[in-house]
N, C-alpha and C. Protein backbone atom coordinates (compact mmCIF):
# COMPACT_ATOMS: atom_id res chain seq x y z
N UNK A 1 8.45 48.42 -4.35
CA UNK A 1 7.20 48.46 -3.61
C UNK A 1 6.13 47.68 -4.38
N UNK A 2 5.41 46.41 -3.46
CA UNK A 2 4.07 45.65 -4.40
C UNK A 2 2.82 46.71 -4.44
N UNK A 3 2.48 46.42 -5.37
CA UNK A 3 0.83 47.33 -5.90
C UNK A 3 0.17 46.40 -5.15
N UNK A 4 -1.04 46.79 -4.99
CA UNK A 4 -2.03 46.03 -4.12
C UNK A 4 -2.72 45.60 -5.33
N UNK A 5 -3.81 44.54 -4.96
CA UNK A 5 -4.39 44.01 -6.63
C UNK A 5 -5.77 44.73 -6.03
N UNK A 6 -6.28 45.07 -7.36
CA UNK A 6 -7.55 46.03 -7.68
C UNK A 6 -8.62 45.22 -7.24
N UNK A 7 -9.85 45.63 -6.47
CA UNK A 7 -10.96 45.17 -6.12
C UNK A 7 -11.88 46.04 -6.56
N UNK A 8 -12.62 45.49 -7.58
CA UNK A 8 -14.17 46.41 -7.99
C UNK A 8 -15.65 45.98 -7.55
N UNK A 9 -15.72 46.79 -6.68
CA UNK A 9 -17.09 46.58 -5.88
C UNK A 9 -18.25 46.96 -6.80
N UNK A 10 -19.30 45.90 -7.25
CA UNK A 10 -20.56 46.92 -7.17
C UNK A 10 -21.84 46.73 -6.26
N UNK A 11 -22.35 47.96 -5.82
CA UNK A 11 -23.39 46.87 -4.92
C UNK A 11 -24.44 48.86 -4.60
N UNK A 12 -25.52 48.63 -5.15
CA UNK A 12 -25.96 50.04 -4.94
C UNK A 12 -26.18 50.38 -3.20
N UNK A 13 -26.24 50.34 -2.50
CA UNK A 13 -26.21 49.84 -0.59
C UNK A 13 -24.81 50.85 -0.66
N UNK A 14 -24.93 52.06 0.25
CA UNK A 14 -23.90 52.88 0.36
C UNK A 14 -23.21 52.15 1.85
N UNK A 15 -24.17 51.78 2.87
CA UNK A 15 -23.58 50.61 3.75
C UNK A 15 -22.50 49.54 3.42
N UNK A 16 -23.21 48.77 2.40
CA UNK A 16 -22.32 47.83 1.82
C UNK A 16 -21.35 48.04 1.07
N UNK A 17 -21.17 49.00 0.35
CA UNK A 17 -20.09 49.93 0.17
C UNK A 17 -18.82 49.88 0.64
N UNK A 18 -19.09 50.68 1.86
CA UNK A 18 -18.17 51.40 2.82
C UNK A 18 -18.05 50.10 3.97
N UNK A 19 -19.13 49.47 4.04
CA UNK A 19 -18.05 48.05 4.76
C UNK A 19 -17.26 47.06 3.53
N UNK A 20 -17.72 47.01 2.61
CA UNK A 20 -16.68 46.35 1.82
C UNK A 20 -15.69 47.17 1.67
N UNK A 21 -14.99 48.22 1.98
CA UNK A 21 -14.35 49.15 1.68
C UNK A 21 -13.48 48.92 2.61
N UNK A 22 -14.14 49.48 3.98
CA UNK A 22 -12.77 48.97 5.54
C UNK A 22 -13.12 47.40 5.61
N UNK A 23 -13.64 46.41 5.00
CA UNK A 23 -12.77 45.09 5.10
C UNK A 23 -11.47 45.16 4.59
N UNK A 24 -11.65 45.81 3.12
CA UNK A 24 -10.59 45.33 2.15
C UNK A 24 -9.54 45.79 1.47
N UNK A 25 -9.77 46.89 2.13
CA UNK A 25 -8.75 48.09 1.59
C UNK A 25 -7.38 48.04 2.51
N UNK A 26 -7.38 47.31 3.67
CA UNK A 26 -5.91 47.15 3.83
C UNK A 26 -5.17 46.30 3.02
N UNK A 27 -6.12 45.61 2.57
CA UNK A 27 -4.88 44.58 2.01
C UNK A 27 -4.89 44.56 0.10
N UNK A 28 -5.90 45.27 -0.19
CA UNK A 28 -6.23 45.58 -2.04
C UNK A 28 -6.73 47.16 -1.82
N UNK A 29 -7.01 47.78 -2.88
CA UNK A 29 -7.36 48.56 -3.97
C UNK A 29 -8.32 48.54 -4.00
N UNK A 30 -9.59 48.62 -3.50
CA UNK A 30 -11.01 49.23 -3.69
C UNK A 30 -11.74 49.84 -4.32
N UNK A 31 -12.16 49.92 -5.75
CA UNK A 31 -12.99 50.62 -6.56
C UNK A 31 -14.62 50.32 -6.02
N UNK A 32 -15.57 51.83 -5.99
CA UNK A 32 -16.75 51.19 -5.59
C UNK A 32 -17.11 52.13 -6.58
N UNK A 33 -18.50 50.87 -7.02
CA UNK A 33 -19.62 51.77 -8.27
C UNK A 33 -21.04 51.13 -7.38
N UNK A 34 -21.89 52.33 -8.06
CA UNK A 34 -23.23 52.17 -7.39
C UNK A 34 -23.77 51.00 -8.19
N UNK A 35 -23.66 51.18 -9.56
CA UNK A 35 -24.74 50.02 -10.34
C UNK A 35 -23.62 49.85 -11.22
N UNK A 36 -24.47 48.68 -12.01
CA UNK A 36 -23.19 47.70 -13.15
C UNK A 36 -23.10 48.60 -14.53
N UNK A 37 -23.78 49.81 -14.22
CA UNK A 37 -23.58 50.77 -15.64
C UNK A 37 -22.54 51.50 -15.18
N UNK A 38 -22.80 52.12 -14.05
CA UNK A 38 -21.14 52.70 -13.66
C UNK A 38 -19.71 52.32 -13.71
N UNK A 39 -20.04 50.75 -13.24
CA UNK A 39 -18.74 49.51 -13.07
C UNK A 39 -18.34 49.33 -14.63
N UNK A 40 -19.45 49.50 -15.71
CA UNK A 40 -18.96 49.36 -17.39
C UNK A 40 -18.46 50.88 -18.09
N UNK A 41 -18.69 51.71 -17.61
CA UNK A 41 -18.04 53.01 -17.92
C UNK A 41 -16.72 52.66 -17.15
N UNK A 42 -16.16 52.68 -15.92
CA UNK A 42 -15.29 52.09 -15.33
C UNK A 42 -14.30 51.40 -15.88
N UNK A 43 -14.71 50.54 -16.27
CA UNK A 43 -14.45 49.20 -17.27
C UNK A 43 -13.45 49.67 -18.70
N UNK A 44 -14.51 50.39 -19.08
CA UNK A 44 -14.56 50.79 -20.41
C UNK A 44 -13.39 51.69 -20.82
N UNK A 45 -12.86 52.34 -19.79
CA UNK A 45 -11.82 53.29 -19.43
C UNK A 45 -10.63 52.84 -19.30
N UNK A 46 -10.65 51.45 -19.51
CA UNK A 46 -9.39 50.65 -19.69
C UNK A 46 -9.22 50.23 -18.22
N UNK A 47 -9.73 50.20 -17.45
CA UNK A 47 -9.52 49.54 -15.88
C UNK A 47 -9.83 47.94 -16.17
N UNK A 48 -9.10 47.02 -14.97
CA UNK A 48 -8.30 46.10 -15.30
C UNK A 48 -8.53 45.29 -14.08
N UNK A 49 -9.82 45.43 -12.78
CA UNK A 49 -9.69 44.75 -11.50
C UNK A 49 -9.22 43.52 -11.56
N UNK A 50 -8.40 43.23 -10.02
CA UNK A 50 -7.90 41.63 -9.93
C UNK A 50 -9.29 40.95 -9.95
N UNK A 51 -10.05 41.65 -9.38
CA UNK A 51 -11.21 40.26 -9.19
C UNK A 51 -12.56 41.22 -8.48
N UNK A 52 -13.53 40.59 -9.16
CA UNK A 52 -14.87 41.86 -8.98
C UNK A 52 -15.94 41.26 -8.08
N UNK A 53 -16.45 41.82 -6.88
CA UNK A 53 -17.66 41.64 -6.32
C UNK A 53 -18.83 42.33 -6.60
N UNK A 54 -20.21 41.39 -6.93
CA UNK A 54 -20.98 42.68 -7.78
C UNK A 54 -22.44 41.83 -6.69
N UNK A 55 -23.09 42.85 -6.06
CA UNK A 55 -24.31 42.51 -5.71
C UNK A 55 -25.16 41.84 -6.20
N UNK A 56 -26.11 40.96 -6.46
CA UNK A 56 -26.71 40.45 -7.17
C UNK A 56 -28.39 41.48 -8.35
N UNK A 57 -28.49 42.11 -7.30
CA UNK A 57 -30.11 43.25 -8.05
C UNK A 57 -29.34 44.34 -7.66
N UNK A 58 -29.14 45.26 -8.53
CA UNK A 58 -28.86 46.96 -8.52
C UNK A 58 -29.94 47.40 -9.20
N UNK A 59 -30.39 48.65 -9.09
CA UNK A 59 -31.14 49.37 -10.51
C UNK A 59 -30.02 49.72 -11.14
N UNK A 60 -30.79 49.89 -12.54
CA UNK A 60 -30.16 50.29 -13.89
C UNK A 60 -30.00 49.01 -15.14
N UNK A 61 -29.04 48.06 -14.60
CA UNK A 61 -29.27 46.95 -15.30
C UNK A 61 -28.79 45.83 -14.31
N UNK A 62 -29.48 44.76 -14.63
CA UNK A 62 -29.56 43.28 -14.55
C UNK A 62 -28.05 43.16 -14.03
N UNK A 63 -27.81 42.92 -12.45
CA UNK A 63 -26.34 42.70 -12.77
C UNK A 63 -25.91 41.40 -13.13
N UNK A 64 -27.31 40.13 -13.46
CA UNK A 64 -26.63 38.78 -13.89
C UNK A 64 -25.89 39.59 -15.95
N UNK A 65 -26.77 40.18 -16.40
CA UNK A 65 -26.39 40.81 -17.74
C UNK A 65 -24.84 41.37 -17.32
N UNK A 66 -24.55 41.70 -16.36
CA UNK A 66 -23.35 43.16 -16.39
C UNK A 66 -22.59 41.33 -15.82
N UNK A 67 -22.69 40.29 -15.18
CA UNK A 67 -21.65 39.50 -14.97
C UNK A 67 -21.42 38.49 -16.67
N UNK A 68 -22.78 38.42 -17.03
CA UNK A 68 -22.57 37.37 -18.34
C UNK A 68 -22.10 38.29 -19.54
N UNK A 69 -21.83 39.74 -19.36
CA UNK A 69 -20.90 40.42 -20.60
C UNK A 69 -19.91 40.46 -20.43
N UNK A 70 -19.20 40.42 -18.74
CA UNK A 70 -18.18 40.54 -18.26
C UNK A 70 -17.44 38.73 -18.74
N UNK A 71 -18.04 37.80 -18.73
CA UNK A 71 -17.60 36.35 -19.07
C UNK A 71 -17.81 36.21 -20.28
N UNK A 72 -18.49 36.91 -20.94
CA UNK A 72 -18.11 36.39 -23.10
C UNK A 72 -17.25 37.39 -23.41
N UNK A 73 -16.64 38.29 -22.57
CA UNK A 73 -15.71 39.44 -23.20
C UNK A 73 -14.10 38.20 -22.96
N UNK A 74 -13.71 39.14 -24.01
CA UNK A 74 -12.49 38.76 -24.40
C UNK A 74 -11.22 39.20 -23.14
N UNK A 75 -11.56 40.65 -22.44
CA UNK A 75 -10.73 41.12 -21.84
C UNK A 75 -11.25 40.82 -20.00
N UNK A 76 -12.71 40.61 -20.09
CA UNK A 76 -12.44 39.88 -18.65
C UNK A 76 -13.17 38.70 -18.49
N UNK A 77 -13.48 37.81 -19.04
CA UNK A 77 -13.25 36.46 -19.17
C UNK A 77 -13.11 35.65 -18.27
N UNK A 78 -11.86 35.66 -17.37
CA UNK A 78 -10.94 35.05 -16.48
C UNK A 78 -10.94 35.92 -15.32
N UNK A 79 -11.67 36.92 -15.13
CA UNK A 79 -11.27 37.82 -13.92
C UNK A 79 -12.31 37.42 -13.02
N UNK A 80 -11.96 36.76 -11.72
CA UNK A 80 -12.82 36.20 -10.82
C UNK A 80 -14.50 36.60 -10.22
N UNK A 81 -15.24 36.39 -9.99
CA UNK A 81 -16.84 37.01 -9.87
C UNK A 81 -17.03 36.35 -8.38
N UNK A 82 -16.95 37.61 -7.48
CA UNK A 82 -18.29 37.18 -6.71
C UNK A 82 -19.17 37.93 -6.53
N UNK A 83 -20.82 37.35 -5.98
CA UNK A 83 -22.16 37.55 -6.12
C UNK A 83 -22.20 37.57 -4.71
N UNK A 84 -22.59 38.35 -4.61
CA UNK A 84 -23.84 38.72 -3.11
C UNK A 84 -25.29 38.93 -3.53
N UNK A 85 -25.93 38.46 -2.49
CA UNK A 85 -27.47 38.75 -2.53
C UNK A 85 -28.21 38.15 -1.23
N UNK A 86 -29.20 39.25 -1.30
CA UNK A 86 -29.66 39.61 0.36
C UNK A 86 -31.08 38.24 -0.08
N UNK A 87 -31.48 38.13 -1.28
CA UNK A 87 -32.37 37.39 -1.96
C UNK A 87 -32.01 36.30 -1.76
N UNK A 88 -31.68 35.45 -2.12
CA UNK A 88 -30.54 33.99 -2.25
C UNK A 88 -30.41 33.98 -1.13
N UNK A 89 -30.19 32.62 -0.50
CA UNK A 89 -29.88 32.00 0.91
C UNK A 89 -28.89 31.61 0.85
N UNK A 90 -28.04 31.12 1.99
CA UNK A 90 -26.94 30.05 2.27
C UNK A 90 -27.81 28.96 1.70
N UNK A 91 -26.88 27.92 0.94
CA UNK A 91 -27.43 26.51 0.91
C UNK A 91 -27.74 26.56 -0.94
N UNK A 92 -27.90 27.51 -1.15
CA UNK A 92 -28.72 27.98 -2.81
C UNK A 92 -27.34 27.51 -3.47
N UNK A 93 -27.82 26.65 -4.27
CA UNK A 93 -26.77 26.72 -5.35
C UNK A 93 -26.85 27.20 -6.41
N UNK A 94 -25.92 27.89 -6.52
CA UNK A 94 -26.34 29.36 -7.66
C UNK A 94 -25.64 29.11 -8.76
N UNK A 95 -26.23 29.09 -10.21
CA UNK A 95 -25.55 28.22 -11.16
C UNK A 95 -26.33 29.47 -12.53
N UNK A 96 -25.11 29.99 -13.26
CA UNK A 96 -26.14 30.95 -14.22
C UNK A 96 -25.82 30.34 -15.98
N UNK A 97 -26.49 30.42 -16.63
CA UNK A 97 -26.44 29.43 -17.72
C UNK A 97 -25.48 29.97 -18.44
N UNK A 98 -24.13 29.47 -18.97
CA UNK A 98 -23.24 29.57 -20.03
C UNK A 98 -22.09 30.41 -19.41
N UNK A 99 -22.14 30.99 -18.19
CA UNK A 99 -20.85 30.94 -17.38
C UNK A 99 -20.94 30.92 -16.08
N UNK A 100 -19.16 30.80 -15.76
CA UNK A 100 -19.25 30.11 -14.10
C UNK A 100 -19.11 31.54 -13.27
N UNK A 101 -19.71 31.33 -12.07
CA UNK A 101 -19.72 32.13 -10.92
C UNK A 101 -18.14 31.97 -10.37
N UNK A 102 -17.72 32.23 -9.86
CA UNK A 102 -16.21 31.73 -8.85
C UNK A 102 -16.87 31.48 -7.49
N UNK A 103 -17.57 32.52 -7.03
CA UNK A 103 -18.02 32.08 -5.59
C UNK A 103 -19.27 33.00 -5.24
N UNK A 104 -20.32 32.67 -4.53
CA UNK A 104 -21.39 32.86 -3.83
C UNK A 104 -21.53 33.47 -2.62
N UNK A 105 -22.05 34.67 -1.96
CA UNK A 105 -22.36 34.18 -0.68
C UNK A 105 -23.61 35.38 -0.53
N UNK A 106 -24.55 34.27 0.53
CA UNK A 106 -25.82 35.50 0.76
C UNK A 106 -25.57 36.22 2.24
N UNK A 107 -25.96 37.45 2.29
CA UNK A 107 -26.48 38.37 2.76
C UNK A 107 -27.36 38.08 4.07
N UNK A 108 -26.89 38.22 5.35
CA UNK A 108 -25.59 38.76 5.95
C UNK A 108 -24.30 37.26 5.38
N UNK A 109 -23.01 37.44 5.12
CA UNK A 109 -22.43 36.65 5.21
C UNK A 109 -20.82 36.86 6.25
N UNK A 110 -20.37 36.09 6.39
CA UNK A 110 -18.93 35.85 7.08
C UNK A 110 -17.99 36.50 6.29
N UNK A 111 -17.81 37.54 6.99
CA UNK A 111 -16.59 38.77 6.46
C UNK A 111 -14.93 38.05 6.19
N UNK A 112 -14.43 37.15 7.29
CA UNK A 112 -13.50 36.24 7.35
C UNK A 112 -13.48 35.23 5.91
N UNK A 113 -14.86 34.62 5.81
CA UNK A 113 -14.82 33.98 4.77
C UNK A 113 -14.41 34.31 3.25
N UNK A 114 -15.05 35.74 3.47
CA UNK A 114 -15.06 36.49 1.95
C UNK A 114 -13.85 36.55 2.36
N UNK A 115 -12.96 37.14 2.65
CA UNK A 115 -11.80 37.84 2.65
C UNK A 115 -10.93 36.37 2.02
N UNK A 116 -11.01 35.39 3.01
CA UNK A 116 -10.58 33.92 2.42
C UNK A 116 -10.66 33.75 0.93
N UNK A 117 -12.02 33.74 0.24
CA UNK A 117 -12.03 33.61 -0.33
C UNK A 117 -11.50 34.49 -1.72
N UNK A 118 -11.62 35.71 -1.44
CA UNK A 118 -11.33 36.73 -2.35
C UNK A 118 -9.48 36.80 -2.82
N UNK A 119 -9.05 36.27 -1.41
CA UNK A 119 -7.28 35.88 -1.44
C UNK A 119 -6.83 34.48 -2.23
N UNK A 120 -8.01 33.31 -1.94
CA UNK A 120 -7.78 32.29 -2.90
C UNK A 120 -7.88 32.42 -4.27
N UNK A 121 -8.99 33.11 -4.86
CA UNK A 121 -9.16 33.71 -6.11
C UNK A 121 -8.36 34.84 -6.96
N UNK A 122 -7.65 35.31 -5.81
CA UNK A 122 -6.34 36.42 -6.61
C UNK A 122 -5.31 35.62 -6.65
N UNK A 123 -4.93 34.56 -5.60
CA UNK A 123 -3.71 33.68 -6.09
C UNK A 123 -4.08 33.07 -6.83
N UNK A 124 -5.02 32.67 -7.08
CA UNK A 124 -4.91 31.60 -8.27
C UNK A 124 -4.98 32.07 -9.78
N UNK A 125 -5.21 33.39 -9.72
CA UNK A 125 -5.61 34.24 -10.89
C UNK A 125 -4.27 34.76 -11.18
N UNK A 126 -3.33 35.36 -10.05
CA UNK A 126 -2.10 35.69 -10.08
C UNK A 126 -0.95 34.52 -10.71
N UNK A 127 -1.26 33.39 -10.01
CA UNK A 127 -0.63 32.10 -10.59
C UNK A 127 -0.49 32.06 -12.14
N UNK A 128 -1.71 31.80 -12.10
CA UNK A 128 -2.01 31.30 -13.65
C UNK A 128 -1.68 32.17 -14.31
N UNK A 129 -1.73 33.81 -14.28
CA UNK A 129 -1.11 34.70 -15.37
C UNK A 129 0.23 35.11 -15.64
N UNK A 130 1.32 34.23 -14.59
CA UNK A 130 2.68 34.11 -13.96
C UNK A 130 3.36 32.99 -14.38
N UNK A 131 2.25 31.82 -14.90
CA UNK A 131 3.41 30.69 -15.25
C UNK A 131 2.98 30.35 -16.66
């Protein structure tokens, strides 16, 4: 039997939540945290997501801080990032200094797309840790 690959949501929006939840949970593993302090206790516990979607503003902390600790760490590094934000437009090119984003999208965005995209970013993550 295949494991489904792990999806770690953060996004404080109990809406956004629970629709990222019935997008994606037929086809992955769904972890949801309210803010990026929860998602690092999470973390911290030895959890291992295929690939993380994190809202762009939560309270508690900075989630550009909770994505740029997540890219100088040793253990997730390589584990794919996407950013939402209701702030940021389509068209914004979103660029954060000293690491890369994987993918973008603002608020409302194309559910089809994410899903696209979130499947290109686990194969290619799956790939690369396979050959």
């Amino acid at each position: 039997m295949k494991t489904k690959a792990q999806i770690l949501v953060v996004d404080d929006n109990p809406v956004m939540l629970k629709f990222l939840h019935n997008l994606l949970s037929e086809h992955y593993e769904v972890v949801s945290k309210v803010s990026a302090i929860s998602a690092f206790r999470w973390l911290e516990e030895g959890n291992y997501p295929s690939l993380i979607i994190s809202d762009l503003m939560t309270p508690g902390m900075d989630n550009m801080s909770f994505v740029k600790n997540l890219k100088i760490s040793g253990f997730y590094r390589d584990t794919p990032i996407i950013l939402l934000s209701a702030v940021l437009k389509s068209g914004t090119v979103f660029q954060a200094p000293g690491f890369k984003i994987d993918a973008f999208f603002s608020k409302p965005f194309n559910p089809v797309k994410l899903k696209d995209t979130i499947g290109e970013l686990i194969s290619v993550r799956y790939h690369a840790t396979t050959a």
